[in-house]
N, C-alpha and C. Protein backbone atom coordinates (compact mmCIF):
# COMPACT_ATOMS: atom_id res chain seq x y z
N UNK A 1 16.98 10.57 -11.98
CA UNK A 1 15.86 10.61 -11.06
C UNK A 1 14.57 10.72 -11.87
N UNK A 2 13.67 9.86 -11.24
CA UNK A 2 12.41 10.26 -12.11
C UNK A 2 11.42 11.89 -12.40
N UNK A 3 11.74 12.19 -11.45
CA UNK A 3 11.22 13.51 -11.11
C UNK A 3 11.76 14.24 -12.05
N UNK A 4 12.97 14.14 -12.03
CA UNK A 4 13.56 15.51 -13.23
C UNK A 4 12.91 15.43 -14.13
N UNK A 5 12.66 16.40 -14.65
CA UNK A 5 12.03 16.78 -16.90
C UNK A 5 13.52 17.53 -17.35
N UNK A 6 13.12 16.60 -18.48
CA UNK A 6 14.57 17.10 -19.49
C UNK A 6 13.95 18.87 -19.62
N UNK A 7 14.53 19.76 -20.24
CA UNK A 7 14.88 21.22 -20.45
C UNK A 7 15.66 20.92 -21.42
N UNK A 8 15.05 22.12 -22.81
CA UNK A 8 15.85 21.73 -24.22
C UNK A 8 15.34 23.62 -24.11
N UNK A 9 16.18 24.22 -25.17
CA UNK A 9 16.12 25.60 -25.10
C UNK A 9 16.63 25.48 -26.89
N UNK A 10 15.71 26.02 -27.66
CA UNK A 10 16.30 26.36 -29.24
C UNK A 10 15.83 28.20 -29.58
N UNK A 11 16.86 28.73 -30.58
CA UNK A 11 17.25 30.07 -30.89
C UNK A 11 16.78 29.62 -32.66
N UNK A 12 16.28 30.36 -32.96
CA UNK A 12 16.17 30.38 -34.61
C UNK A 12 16.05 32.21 -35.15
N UNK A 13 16.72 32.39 -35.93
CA UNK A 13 17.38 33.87 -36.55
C UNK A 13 16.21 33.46 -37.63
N UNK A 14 15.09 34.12 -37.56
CA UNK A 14 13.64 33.92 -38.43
C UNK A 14 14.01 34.47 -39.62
N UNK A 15 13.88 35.88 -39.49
CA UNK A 15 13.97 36.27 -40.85
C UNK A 15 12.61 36.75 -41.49
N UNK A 16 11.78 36.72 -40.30
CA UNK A 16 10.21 36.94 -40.88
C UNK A 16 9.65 35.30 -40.65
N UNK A 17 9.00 35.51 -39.54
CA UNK A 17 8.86 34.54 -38.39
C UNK A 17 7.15 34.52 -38.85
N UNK A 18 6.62 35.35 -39.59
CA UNK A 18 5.30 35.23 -40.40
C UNK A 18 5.28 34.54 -41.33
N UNK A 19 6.34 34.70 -42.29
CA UNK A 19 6.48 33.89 -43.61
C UNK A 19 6.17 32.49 -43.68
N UNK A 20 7.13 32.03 -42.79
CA UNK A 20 6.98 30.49 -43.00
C UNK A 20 6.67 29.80 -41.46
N UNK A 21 5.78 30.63 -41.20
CA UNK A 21 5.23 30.25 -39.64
C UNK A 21 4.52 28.72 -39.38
N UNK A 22 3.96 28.27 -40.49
CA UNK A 22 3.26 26.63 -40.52
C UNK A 22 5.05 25.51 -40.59
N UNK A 23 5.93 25.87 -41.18
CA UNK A 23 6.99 25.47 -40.49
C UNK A 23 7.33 25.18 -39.60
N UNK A 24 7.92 26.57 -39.15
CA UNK A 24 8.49 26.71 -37.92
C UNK A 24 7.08 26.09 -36.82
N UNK A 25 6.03 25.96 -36.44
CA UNK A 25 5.24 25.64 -35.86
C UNK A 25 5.10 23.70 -35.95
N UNK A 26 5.45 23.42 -37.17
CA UNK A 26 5.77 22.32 -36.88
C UNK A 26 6.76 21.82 -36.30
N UNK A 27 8.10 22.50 -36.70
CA UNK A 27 9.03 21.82 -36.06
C UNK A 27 9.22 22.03 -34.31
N UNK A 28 8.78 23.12 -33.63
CA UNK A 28 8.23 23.06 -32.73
C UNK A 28 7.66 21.86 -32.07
N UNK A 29 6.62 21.61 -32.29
CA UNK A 29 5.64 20.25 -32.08
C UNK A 29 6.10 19.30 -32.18
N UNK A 30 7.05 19.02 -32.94
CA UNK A 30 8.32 17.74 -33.51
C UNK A 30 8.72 17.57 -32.50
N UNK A 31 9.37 18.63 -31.89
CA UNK A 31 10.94 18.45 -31.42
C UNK A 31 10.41 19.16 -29.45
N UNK A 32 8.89 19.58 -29.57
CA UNK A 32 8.83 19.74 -28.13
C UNK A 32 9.95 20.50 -27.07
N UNK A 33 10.23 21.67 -27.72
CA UNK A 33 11.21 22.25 -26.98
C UNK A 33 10.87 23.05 -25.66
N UNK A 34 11.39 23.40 -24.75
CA UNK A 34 11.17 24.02 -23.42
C UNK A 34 10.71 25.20 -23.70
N UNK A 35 11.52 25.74 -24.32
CA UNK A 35 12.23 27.25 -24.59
C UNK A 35 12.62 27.35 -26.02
N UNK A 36 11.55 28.48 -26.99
CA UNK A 36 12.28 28.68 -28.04
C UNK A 36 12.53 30.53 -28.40
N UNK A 37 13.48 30.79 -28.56
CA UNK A 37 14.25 32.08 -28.75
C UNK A 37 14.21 32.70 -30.04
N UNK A 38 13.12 33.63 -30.51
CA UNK A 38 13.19 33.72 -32.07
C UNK A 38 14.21 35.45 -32.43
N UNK A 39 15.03 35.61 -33.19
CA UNK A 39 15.52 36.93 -33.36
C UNK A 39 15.23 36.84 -34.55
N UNK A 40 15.03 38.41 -35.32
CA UNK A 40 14.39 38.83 -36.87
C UNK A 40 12.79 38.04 -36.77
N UNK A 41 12.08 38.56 -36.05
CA UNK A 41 10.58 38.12 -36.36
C UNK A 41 10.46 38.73 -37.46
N UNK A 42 10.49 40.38 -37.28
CA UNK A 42 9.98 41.21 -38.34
C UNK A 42 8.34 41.28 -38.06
N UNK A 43 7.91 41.19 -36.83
CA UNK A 43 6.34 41.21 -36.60
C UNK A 43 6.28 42.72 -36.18
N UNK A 44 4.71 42.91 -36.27
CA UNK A 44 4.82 44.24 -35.96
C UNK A 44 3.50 44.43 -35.25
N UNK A 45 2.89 45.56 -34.48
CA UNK A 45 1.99 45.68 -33.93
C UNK A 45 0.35 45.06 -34.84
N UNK A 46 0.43 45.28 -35.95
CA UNK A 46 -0.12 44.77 -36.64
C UNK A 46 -1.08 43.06 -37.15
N UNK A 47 0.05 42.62 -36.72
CA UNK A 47 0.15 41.01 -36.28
C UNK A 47 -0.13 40.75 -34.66
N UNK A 48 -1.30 39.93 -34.81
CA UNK A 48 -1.79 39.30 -33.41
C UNK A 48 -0.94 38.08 -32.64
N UNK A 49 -1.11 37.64 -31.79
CA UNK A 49 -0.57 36.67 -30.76
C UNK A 49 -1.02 35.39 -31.79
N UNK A 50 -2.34 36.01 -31.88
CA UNK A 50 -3.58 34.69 -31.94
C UNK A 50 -2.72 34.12 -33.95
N UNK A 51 -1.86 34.91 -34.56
CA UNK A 51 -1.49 34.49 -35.77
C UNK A 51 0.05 33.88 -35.75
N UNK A 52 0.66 33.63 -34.74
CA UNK A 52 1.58 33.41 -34.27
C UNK A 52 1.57 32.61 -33.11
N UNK A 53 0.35 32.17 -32.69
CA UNK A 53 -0.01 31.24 -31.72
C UNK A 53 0.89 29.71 -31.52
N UNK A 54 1.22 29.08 -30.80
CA UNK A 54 1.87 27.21 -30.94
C UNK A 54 0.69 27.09 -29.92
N UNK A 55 0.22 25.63 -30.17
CA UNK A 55 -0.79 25.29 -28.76
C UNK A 55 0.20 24.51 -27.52
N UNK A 56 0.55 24.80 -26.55
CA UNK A 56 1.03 24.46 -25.56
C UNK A 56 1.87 25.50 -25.20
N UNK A 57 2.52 27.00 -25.96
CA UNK A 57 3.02 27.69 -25.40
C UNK A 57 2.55 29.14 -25.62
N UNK A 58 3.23 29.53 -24.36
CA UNK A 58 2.83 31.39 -24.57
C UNK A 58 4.08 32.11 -25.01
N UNK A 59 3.55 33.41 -25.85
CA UNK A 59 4.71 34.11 -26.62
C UNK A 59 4.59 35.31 -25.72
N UNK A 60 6.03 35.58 -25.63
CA UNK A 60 6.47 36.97 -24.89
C UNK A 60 7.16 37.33 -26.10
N UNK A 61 6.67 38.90 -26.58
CA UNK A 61 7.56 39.33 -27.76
C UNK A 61 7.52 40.75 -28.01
N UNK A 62 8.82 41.14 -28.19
CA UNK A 62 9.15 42.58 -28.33
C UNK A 62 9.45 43.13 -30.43
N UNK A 63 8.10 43.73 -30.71
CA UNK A 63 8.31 43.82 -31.86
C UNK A 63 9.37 44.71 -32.33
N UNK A 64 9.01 44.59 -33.86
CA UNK A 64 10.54 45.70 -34.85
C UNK A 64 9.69 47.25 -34.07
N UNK A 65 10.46 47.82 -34.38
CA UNK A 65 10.92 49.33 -34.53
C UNK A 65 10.71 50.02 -36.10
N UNK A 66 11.46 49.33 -36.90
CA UNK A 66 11.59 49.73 -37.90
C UNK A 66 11.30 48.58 -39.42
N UNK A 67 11.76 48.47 -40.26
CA UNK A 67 11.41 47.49 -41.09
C UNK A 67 12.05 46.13 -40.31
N UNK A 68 12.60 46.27 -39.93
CA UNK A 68 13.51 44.60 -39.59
C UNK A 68 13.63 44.59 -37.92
N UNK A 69 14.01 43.06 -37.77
CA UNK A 69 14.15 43.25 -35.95
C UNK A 69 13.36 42.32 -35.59
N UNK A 70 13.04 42.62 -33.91
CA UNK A 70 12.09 41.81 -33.48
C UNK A 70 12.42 40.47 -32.83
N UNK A 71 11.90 40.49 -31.56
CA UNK A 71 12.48 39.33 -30.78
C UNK A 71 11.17 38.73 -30.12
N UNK A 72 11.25 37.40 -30.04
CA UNK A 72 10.13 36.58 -29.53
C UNK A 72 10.51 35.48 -29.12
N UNK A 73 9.89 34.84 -27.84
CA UNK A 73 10.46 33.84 -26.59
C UNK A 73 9.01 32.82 -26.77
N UNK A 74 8.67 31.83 -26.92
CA UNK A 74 8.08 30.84 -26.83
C UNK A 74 8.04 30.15 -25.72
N UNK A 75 7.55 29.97 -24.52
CA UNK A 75 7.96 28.87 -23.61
C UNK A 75 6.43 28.13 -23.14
N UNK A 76 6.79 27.35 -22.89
CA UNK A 76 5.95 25.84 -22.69
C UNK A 76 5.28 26.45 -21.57
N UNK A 77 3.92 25.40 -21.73
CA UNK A 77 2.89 26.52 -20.67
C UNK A 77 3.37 25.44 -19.53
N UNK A 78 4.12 24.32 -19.80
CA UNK A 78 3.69 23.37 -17.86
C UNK A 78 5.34 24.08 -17.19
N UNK A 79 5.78 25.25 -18.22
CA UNK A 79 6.73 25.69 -17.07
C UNK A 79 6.66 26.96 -16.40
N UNK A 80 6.87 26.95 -15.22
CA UNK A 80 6.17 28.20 -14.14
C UNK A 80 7.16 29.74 -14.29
């Protein structure tokens, strides 16, 4: 049907989701995913939205606790 939009959902185990963030931000943009699922950000209150930003999506994210951790959801702004 024309109406439908494909829905793609990707998980990436970061590892420090700061480090190599011009990466991961590209492949993002590449690959245009719905939904992306990050575990081991390793971000911390410290670190802004605005440094971790993709343009077309908003981040919902629950930082570390402690040295390691950290979970962050990416999703596409045209979904409600």
């Amino acid at each position: 049907h024309p109406l439908v939009k494909m829905f793609s959902f990707a998980h990436l185990n970061a590892r420090s989701l700061f480090t190599d963030f011009a990466l991961f931000q590209d492949h993002v943009m590449l690959y245009d995913y719905s939904i992306i699922g990050v575990s081991e950000t390793w971000l911390h209150n410290g670190i802004p939205d605005s440094a971790v930003d993709i343009t077309n999506y908003s981040i919902v994210r629950q930082d570390r606790a402690t040295r390691v951790g950290g979970v962050a959801v990416y999703v596409k702004s045209d979904i409600e």
